[in-house]
C-alpha atoms as a PDB file:
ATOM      1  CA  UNK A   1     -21.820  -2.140  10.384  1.00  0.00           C
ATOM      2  CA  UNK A   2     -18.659  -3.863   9.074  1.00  0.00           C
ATOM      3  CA  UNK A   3     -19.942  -2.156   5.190  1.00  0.00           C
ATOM      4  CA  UNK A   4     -20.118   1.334   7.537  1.00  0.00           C
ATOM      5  CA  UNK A   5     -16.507   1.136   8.242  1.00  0.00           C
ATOM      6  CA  UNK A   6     -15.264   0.255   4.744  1.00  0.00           C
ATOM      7  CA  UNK A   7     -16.528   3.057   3.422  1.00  0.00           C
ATOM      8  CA  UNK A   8     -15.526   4.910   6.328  1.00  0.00           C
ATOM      9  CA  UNK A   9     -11.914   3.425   5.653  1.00  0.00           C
ATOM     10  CA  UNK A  10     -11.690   4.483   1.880  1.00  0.00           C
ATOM     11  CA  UNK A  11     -13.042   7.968   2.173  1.00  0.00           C
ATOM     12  CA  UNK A  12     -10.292   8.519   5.301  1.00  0.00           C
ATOM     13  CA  UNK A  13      -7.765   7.110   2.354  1.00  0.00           C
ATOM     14  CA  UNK A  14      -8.721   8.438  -0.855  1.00  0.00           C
ATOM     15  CA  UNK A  15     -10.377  12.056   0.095  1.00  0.00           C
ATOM     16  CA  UNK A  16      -7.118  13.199   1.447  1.00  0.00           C
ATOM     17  CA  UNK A  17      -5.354  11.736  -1.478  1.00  0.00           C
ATOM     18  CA  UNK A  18      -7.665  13.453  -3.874  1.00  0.00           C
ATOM     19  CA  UNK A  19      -6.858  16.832  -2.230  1.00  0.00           C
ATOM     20  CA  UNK A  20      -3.066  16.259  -2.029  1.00  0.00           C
ATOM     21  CA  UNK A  21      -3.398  15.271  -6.242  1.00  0.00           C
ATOM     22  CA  UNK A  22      -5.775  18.343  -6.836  1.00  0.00           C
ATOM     23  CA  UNK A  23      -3.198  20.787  -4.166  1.00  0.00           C
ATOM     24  CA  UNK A  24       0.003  19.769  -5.277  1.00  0.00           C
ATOM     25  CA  UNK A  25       0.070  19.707  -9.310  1.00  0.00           C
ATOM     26  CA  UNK A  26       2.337  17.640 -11.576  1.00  0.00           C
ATOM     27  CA  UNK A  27       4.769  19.280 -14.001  1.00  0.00           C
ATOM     28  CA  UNK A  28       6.421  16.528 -16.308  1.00  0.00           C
ATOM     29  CA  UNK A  29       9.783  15.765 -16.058  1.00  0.00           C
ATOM     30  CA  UNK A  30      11.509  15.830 -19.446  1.00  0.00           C
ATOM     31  CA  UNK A  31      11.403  12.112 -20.631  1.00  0.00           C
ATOM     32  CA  UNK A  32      13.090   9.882 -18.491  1.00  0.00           C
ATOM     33  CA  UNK A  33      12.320   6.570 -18.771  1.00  0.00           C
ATOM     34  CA  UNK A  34      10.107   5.132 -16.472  1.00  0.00           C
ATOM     35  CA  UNK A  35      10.824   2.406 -14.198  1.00  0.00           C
ATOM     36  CA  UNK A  36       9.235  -1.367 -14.570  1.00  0.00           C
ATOM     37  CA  UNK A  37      10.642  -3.046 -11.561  1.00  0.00           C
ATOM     38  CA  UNK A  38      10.846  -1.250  -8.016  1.00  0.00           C
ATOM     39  CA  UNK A  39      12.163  -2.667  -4.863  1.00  0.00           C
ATOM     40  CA  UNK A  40      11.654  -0.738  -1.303  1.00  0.00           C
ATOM     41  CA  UNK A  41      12.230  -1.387   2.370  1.00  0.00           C
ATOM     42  CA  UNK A  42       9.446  -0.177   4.205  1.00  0.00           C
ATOM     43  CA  UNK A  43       8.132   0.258   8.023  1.00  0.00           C
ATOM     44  CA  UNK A  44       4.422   0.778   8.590  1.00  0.00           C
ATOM     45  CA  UNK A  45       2.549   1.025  11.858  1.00  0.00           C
ATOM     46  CA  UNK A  46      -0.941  -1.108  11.543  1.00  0.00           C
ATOM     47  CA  UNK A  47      -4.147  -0.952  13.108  1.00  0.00           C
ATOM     48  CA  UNK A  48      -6.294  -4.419  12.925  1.00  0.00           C
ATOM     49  CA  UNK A  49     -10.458  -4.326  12.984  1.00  0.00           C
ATOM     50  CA  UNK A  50     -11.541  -5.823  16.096  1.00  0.00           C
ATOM     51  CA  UNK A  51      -9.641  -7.286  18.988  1.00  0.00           C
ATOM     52  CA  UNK A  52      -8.461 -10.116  16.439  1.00  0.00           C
ATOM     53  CA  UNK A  53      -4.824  -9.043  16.664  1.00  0.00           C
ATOM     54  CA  UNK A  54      -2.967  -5.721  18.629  1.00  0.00           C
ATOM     55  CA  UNK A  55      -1.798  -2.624  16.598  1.00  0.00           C
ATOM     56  CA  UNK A  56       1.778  -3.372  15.359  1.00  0.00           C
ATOM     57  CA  UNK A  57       4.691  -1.810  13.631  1.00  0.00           C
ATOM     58  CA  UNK A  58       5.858  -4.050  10.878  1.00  0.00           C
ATOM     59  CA  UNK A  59       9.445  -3.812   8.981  1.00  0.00           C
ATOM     60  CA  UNK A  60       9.940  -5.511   5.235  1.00  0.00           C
ATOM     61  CA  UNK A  61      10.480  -5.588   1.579  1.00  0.00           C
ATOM     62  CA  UNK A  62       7.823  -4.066  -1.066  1.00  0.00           C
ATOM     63  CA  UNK A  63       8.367  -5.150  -4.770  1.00  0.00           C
ATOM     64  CA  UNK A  64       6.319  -3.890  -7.788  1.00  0.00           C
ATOM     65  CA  UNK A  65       7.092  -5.063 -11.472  1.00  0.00           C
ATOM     66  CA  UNK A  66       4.403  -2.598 -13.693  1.00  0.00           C
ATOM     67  CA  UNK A  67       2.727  -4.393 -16.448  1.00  0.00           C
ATOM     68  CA  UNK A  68       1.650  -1.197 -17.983  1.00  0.00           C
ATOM     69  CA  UNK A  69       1.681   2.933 -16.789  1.00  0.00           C
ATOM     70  CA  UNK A  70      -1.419   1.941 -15.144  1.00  0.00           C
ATOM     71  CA  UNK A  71      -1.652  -1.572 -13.884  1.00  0.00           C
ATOM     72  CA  UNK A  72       1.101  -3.399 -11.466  1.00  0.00           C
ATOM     73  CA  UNK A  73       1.820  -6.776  -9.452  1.00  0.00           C
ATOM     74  CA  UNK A  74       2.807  -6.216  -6.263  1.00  0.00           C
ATOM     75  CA  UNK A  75       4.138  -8.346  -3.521  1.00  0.00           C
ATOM     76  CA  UNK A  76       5.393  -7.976   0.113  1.00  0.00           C
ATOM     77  CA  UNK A  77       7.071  -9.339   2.977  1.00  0.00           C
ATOM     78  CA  UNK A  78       6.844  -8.197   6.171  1.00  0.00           C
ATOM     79  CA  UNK A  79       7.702  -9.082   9.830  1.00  0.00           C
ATOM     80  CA  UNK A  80       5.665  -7.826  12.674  1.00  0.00           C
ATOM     81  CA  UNK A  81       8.018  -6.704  15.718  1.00  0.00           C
ATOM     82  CA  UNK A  82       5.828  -6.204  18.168  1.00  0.00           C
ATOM     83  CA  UNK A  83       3.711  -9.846  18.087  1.00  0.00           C
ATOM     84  CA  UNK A  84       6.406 -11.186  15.832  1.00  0.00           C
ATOM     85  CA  UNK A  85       4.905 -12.630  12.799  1.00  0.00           C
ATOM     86  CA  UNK A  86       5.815 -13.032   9.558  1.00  0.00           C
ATOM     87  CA  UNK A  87       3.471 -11.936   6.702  1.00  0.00           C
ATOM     88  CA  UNK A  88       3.347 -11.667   3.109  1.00  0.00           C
ATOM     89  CA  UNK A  89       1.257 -10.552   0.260  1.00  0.00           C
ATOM     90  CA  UNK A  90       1.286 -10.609  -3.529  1.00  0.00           C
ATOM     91  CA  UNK A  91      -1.471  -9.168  -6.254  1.00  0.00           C
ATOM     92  CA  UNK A  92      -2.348  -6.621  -8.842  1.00  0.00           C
ATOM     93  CA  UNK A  93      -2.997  -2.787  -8.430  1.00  0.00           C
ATOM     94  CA  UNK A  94      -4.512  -0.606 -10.557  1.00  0.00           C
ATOM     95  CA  UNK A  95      -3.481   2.960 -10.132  1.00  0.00           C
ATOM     96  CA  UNK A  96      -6.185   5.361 -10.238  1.00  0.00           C
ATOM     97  CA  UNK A  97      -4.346   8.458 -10.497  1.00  0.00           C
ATOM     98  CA  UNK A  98      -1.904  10.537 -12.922  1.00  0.00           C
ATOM     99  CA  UNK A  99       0.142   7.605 -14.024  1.00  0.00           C
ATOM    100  CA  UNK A 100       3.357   9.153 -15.634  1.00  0.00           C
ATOM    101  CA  UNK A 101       2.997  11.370 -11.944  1.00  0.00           C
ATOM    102  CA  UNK A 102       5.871   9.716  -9.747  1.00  0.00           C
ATOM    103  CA  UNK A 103       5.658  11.741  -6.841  1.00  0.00           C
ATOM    104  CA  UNK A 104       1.672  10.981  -6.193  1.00  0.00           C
ATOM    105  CA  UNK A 105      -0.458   7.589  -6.847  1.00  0.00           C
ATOM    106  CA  UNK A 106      -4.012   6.041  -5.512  1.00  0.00           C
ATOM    107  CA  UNK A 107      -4.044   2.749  -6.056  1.00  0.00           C
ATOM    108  CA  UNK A 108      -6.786   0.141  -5.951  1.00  0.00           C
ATOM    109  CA  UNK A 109      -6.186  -3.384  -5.780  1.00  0.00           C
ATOM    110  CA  UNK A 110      -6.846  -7.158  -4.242  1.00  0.00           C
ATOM    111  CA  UNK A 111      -3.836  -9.451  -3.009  1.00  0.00           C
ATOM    112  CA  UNK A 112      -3.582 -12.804  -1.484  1.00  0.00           C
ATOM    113  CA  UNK A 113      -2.407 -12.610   1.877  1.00  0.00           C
ATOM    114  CA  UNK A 114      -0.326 -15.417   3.959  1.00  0.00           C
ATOM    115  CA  UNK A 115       0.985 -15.378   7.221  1.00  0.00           C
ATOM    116  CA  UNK A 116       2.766 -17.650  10.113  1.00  0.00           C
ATOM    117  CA  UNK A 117       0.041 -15.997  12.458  1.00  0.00           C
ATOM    118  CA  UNK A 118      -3.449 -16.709  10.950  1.00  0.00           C
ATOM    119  CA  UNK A 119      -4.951 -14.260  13.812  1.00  0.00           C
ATOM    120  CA  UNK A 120      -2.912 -11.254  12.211  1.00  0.00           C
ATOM    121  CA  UNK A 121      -3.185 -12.233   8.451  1.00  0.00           C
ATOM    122  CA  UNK A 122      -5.530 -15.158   7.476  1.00  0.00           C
ATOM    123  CA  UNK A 123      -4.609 -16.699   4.028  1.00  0.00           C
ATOM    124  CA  UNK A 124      -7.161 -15.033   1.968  1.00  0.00           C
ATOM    125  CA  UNK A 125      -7.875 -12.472  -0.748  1.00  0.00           C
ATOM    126  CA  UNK A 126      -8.074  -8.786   0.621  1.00  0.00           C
ATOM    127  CA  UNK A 127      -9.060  -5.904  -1.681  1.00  0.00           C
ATOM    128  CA  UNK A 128      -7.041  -2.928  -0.866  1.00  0.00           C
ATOM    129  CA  UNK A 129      -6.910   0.660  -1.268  1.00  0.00           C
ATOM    130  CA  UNK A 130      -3.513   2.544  -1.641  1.00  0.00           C
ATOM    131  CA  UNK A 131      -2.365   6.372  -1.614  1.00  0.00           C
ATOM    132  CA  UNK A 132       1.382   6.910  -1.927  1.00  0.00           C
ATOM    133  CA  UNK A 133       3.177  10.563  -2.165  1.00  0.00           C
ATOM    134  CA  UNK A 134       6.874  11.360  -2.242  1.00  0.00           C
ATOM    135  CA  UNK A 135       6.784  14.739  -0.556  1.00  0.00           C
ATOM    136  CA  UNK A 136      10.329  15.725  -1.896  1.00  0.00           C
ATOM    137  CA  UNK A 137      10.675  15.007  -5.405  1.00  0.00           C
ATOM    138  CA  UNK A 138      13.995  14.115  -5.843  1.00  0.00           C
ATOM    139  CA  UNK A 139      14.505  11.286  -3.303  1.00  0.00           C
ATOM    140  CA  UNK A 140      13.782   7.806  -3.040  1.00  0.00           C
ATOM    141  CA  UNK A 141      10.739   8.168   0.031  1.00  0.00           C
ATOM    142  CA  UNK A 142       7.250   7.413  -0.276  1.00  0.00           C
ATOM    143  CA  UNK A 143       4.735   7.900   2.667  1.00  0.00           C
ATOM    144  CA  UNK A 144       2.173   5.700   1.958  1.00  0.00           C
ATOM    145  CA  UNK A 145      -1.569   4.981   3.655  1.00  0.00           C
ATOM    146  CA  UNK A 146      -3.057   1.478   2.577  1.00  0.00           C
ATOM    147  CA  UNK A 147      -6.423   0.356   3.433  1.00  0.00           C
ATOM    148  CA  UNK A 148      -7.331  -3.516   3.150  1.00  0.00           C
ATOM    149  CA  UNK A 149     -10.136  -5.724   3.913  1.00  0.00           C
ATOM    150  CA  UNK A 150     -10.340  -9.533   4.111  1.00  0.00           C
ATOM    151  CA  UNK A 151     -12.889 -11.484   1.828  1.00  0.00           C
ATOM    152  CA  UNK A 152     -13.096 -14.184   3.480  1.00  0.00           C
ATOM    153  CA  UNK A 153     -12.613 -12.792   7.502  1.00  0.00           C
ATOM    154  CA  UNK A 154     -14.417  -9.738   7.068  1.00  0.00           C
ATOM    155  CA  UNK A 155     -11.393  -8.034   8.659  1.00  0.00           C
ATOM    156  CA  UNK A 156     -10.064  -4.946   8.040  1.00  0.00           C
ATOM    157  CA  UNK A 157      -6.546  -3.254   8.172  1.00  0.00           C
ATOM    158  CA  UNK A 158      -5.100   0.272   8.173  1.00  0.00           C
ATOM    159  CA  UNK A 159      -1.053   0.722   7.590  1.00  0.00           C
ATOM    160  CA  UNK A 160       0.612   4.105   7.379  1.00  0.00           C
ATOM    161  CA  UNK A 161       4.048   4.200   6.971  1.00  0.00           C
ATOM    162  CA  UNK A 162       7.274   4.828   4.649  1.00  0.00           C
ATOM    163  CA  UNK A 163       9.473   3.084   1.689  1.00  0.00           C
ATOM    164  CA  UNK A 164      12.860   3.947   0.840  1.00  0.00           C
ATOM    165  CA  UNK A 165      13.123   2.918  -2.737  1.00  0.00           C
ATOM    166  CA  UNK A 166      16.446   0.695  -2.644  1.00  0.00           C
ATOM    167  CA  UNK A 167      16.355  -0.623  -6.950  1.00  0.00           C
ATOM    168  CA  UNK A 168      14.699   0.055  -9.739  1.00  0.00           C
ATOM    169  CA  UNK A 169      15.557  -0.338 -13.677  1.00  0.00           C
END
């Protein structure tokens, strides 16, 4: 059942993210250079597998330092307001998409999770799939949809929410 909804989970993620790539083409910019460090503030609402934890809506800090146009380390923090909990992540994600396309990525990945509430983030590995599309092109907001599941807990997690894009160089 649990392998039922992780497929279930990355087709609702990456089947609307193929349309959106396939609907909305890329025209390159003339060359700019691209970014290697990115810093964001973000807000997501998240749904938890199971009656582990409640839904939530979370407010942090997303960082991504790209070792090349297609792989990344990422890292978060975040703090959940509702059950108030602190979490954080950090990993690698490879993007599966148009790289040199900065308004449209799916990303596929695994990070280490920790947390101050084991019951809403156990310290483990999760894999994780990511879709993230800046609907207007020249500003700094993402919407994003992130799908993760926990190797060790057999948990998963669904976050949809928004960065604003505060540094990058």
């Amino acid at each position: 059942m649990r392998l039922v909804r992780i497929v279930l989970l990355g087709l609702f993620l990456l089947l609307p993210a193929l349309a959106f790539g396939q609907l909305l083409p890329y025209a390159p910019p003339e060359s700019k250079p691209v970014p290697i460090f990115k810093l964001a503030a973000g807000v997501n609402a998240v749904a938890y597998d199971g009656v582990v934890v409640p839904s939530d809506f979370e407010a942090g800090l997303n960082a991504r330092a790209s070792l090349s146009p297609h792989i990344s380390l990422v890292g978060s923090g975040y703090y959940g307001i509702t059950e108030q909990y602190w979490r954080g992540a950090g990993g690698v994600r490879v993007t599966a998409s148009d790289a040199n396309n900065p308004d449209f990525s799916i990303g596929i990945g695994a990070q280490y999770h920790v947390s101050d509430a084991p019951e809403a983030r156990p310290k483990e590995w999760a894999a994780d799939v990511s879709m993230g599309w800046r609907p207007w092109a020249a500003r700094r907001f993402v919407l994003i949809a992130l799908g993760q599941y926990g190797m060790t807990s057999n948990q998963a997690s669904a976050h949809a929410g928004g960065r604003l894009e505060l540094l990058s160089f």
